[in-house]
C-alpha atoms as a PDB file:
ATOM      1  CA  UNK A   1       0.000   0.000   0.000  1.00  0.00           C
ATOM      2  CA  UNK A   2       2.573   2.109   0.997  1.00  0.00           C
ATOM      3  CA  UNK A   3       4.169   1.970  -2.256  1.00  0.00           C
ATOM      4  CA  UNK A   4       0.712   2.731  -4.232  1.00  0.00           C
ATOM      5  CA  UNK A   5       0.637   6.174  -2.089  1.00  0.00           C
ATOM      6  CA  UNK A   6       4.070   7.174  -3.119  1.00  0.00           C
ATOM      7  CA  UNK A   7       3.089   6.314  -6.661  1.00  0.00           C
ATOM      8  CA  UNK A   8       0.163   8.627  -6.568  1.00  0.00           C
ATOM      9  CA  UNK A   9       1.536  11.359  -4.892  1.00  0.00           C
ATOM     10  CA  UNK A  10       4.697  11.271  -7.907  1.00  0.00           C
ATOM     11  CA  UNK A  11       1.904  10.891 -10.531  1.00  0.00           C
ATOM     12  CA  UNK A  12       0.271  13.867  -9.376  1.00  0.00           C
ATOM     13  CA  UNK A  13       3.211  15.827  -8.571  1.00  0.00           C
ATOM     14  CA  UNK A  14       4.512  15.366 -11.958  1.00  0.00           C
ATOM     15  CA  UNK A  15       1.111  16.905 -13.435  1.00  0.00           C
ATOM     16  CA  UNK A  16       0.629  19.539 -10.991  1.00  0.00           C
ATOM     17  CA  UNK A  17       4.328  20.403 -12.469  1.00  0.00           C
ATOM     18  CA  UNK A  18       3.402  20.115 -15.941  1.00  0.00           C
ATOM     19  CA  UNK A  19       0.045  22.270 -15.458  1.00  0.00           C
ATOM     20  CA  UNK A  20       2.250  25.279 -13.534  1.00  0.00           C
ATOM     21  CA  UNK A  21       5.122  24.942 -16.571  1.00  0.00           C
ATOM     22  CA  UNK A  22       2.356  25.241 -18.768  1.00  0.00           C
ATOM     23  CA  UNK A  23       2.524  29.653 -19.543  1.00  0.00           C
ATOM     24  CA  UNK A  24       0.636  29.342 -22.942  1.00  0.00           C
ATOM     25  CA  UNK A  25      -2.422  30.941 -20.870  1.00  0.00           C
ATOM     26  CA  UNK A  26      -0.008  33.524 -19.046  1.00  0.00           C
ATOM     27  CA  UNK A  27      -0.234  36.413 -21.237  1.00  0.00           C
ATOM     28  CA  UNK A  28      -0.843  39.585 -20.797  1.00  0.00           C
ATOM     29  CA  UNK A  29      -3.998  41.490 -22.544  1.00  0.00           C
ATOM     30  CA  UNK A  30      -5.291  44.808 -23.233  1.00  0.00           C
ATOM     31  CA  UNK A  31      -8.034  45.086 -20.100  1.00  0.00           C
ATOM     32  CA  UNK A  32      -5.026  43.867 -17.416  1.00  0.00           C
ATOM     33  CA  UNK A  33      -2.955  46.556 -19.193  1.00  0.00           C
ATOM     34  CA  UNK A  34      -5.928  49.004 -18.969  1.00  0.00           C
ATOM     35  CA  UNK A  35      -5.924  48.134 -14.884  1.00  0.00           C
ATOM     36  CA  UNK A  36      -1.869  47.868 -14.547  1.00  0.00           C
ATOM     37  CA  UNK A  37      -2.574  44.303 -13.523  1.00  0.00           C
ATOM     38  CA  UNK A  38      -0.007  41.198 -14.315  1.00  0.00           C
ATOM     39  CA  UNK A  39      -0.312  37.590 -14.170  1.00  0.00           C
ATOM     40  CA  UNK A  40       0.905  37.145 -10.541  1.00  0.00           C
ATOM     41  CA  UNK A  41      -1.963  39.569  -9.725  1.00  0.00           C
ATOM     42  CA  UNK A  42      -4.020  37.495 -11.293  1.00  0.00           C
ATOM     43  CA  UNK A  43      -2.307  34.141  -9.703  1.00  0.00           C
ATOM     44  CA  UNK A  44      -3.531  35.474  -6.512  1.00  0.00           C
ATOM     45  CA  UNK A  45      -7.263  35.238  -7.381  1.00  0.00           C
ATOM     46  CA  UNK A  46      -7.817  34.252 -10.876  1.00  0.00           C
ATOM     47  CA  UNK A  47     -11.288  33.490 -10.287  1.00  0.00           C
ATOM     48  CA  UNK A  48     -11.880  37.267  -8.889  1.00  0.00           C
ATOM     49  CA  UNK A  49     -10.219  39.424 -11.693  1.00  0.00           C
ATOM     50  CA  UNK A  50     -11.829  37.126 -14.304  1.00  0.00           C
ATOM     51  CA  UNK A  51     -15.100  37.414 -13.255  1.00  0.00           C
ATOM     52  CA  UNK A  52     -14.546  41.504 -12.747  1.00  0.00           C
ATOM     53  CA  UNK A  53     -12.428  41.589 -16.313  1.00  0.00           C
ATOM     54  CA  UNK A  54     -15.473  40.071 -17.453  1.00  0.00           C
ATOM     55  CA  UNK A  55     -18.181  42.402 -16.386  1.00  0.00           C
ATOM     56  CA  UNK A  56     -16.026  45.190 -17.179  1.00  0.00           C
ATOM     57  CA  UNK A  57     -15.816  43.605 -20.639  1.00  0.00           C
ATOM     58  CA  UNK A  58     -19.813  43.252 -20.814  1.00  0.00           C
ATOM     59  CA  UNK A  59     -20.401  46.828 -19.650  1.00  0.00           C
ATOM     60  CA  UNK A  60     -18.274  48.581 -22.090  1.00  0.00           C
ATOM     61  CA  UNK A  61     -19.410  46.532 -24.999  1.00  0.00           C
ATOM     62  CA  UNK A  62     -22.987  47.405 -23.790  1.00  0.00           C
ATOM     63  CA  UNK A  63     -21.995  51.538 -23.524  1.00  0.00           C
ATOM     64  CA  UNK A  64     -20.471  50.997 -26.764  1.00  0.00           C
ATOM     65  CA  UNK A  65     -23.829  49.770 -28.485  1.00  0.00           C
ATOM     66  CA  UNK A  66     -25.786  52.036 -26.497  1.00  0.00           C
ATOM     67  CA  UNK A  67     -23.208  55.327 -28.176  1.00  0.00           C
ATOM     68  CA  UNK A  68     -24.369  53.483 -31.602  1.00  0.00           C
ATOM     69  CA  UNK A  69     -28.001  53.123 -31.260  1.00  0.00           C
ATOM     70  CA  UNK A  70     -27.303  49.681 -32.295  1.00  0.00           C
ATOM     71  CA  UNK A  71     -28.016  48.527 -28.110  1.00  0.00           C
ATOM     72  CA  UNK A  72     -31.438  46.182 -27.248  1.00  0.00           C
ATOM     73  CA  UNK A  73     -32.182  44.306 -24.391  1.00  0.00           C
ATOM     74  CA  UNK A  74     -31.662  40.438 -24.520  1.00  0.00           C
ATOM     75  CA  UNK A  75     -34.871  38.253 -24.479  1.00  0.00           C
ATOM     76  CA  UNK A  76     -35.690  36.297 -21.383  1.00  0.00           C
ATOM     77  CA  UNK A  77     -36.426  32.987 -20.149  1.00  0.00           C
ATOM     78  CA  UNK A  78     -38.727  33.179 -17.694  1.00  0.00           C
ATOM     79  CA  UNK A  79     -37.161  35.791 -15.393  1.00  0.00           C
ATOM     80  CA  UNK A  80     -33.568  35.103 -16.880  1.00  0.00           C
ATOM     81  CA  UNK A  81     -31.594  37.227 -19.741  1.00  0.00           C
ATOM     82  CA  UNK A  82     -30.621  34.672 -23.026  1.00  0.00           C
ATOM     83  CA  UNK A  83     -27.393  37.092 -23.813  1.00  0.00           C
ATOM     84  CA  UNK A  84     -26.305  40.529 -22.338  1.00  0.00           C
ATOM     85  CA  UNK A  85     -28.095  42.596 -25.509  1.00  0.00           C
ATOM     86  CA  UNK A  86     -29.047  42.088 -28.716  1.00  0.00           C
ATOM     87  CA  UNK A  87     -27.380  44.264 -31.912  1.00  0.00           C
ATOM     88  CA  UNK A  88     -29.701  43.977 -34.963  1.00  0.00           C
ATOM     89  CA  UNK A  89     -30.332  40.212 -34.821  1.00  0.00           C
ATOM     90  CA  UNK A  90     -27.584  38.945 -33.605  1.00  0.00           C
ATOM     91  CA  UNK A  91     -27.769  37.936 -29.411  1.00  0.00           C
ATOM     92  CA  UNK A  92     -24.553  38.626 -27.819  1.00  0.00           C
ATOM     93  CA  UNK A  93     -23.029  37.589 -24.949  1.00  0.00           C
ATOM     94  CA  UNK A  94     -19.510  38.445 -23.610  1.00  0.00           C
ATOM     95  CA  UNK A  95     -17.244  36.650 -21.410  1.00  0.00           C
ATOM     96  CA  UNK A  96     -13.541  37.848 -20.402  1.00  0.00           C
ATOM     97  CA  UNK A  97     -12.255  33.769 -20.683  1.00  0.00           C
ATOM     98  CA  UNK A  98     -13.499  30.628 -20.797  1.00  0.00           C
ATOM     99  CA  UNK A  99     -11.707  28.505 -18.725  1.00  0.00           C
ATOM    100  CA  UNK A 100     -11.665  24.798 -16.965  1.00  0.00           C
ATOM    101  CA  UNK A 101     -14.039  26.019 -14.441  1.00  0.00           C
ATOM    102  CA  UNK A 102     -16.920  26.895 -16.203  1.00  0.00           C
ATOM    103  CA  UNK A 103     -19.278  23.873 -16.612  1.00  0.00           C
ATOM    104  CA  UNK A 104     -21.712  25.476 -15.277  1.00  0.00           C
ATOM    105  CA  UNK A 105     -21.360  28.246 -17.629  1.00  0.00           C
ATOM    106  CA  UNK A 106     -20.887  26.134 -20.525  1.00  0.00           C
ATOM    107  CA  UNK A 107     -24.114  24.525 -19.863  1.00  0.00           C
ATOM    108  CA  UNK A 108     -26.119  27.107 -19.150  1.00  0.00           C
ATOM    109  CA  UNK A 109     -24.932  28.720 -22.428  1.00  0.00           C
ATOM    110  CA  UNK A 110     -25.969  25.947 -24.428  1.00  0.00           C
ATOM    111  CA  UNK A 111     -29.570  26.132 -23.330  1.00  0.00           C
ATOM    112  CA  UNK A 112     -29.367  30.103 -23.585  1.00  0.00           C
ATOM    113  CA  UNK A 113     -28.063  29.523 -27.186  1.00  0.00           C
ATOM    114  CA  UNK A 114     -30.468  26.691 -27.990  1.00  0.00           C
ATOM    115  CA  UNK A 115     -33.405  29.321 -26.884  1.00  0.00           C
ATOM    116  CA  UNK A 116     -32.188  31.779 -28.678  1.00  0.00           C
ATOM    117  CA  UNK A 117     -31.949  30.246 -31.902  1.00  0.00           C
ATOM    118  CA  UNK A 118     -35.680  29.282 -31.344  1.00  0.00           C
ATOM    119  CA  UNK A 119     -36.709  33.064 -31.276  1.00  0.00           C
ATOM    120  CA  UNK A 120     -34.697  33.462 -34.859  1.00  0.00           C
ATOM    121  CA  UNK A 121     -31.724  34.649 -33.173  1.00  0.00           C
ATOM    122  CA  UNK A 122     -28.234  34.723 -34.431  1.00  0.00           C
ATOM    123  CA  UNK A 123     -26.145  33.854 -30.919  1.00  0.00           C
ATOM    124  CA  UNK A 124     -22.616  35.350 -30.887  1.00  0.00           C
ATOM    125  CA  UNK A 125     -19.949  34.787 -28.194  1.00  0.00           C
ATOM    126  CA  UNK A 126     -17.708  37.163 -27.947  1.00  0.00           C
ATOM    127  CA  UNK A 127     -14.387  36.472 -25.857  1.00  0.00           C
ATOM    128  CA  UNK A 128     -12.364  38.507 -24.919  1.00  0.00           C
ATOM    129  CA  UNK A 129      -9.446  36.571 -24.818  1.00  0.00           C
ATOM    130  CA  UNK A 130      -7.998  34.225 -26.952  1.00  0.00           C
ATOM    131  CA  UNK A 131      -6.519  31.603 -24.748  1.00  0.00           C
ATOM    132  CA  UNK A 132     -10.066  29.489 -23.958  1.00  0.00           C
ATOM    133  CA  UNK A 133      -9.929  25.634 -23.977  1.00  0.00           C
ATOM    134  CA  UNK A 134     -10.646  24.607 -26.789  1.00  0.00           C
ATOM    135  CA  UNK A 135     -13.113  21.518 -26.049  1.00  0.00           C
ATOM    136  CA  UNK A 136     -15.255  24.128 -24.166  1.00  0.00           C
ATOM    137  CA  UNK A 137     -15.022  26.399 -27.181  1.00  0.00           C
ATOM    138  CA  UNK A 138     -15.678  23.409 -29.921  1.00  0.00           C
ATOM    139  CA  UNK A 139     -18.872  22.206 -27.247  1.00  0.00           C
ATOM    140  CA  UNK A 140     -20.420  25.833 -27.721  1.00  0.00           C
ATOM    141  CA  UNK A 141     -20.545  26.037 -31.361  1.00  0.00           C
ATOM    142  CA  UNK A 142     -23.188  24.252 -32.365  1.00  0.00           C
ATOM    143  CA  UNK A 143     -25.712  26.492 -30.231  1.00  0.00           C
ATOM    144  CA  UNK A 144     -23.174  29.717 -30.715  1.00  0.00           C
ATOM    145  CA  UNK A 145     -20.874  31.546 -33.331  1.00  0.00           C
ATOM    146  CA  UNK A 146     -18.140  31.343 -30.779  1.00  0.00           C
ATOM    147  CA  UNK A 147     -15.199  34.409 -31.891  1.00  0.00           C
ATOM    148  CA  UNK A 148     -12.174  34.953 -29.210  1.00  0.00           C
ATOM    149  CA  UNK A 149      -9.336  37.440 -29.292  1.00  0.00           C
ATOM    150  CA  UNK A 150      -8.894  39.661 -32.571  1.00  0.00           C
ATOM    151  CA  UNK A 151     -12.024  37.646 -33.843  1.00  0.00           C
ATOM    152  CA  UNK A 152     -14.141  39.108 -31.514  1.00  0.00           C
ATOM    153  CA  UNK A 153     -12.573  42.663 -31.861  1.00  0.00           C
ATOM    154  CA  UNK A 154     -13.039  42.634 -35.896  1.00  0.00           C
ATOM    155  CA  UNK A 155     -17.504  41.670 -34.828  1.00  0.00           C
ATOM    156  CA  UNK A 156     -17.594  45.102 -32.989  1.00  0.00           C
ATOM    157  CA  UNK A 157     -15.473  46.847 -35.443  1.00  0.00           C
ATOM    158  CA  UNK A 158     -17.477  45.662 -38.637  1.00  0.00           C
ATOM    159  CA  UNK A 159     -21.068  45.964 -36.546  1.00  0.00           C
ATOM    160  CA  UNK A 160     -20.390  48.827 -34.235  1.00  0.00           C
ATOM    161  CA  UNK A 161     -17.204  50.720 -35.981  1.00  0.00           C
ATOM    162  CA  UNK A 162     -15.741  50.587 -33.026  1.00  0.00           C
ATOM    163  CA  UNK A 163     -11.763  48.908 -32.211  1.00  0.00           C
ATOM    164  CA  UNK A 164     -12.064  47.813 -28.796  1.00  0.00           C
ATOM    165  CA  UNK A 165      -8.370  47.290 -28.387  1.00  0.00           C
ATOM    166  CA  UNK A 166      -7.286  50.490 -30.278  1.00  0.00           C
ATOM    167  CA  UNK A 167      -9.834  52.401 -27.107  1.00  0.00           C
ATOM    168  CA  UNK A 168      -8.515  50.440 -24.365  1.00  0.00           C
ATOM    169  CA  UNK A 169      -4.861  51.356 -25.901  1.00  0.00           C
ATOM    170  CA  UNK A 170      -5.661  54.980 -25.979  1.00  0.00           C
ATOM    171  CA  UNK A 171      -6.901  54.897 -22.081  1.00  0.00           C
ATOM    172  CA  UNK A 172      -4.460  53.549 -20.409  1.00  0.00           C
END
């Protein structure tokens, strides 16, 4: 038995090390720029500054329609919104990352998106970032038109004429 523990605890130890050597998802991006924030900021409570980065993504998209006249509310279910607004037919939602811990998102997503496309929607995911797994990405698309990074920057620039990253740029 005691030989099974140590066996374990080496397996795991040798993935935890892979996961931490792992940087790919390290990067810095125009919003922690904006806020002077860096990844060890971010280390400290990833879950926090995503979920903030996030809303702070949502709102300025939102002000951004809004400016436009291009800005509608999203349809509900039941007492829930489907998307964070609607811009001509196409119902957008926005989300800083999608990440490992996000089943709950992901799933609740898919029924948004399935509803959506019921009431003749178009549903668009816009991400922020560009660094998302990719199986949670590849789950989303039948119900969305899931667009990351630059992708997602060129939608608001081609239906809002509006670079996101050239304005957070200019702000900081």
């Amino acid at each position: 038995m005691n030989n099974d523990l140590k066996n374990l605890v080496e397996s795991y130890k040798l993935s935890f090390e892979k996961k931490i050597l792992n940087h790919k998802h390290f990067k810095q991006d125009d919003i922690m720029n904006l806020f002077n924030k860096n990844q060890y900021d971010l280390l400290l409570n990833k879950q926090y500054w995503h979920r903030e980065f996030g809303k702070f993504y949502e709102k300025y998209v939102k002000i951004i329609a809004k400016s436009k006249l291009k800005y509608n509310d999203s349809p509900k279910y039941k007492k829930y919104d489907l998307c964070d607004l609607v811009i001509d037919n196409f119902a957008i939602d926005t989300k800083y990352r999608i990440g490992s811990g996000d089943s709950g998102t992901v799933r609740k997503l898919k029924f948004y998106g399935e509803q959506l496309i019921k009431l003749n929607y178009k549903p668009i995911l816009l991400i922020f970032r560009d660094d998302n797994l990719e199986g949670t990405i590849k789950s989303l698309s039948k119900e969305w038109n899931v667009l990351t990074g630059d992708n997602s920057n060129k939608f608001i620039i081609e239906h809002l004429d509006f670079d996101i990253k050239k304005s957070l740029n200019d702000l900081r």
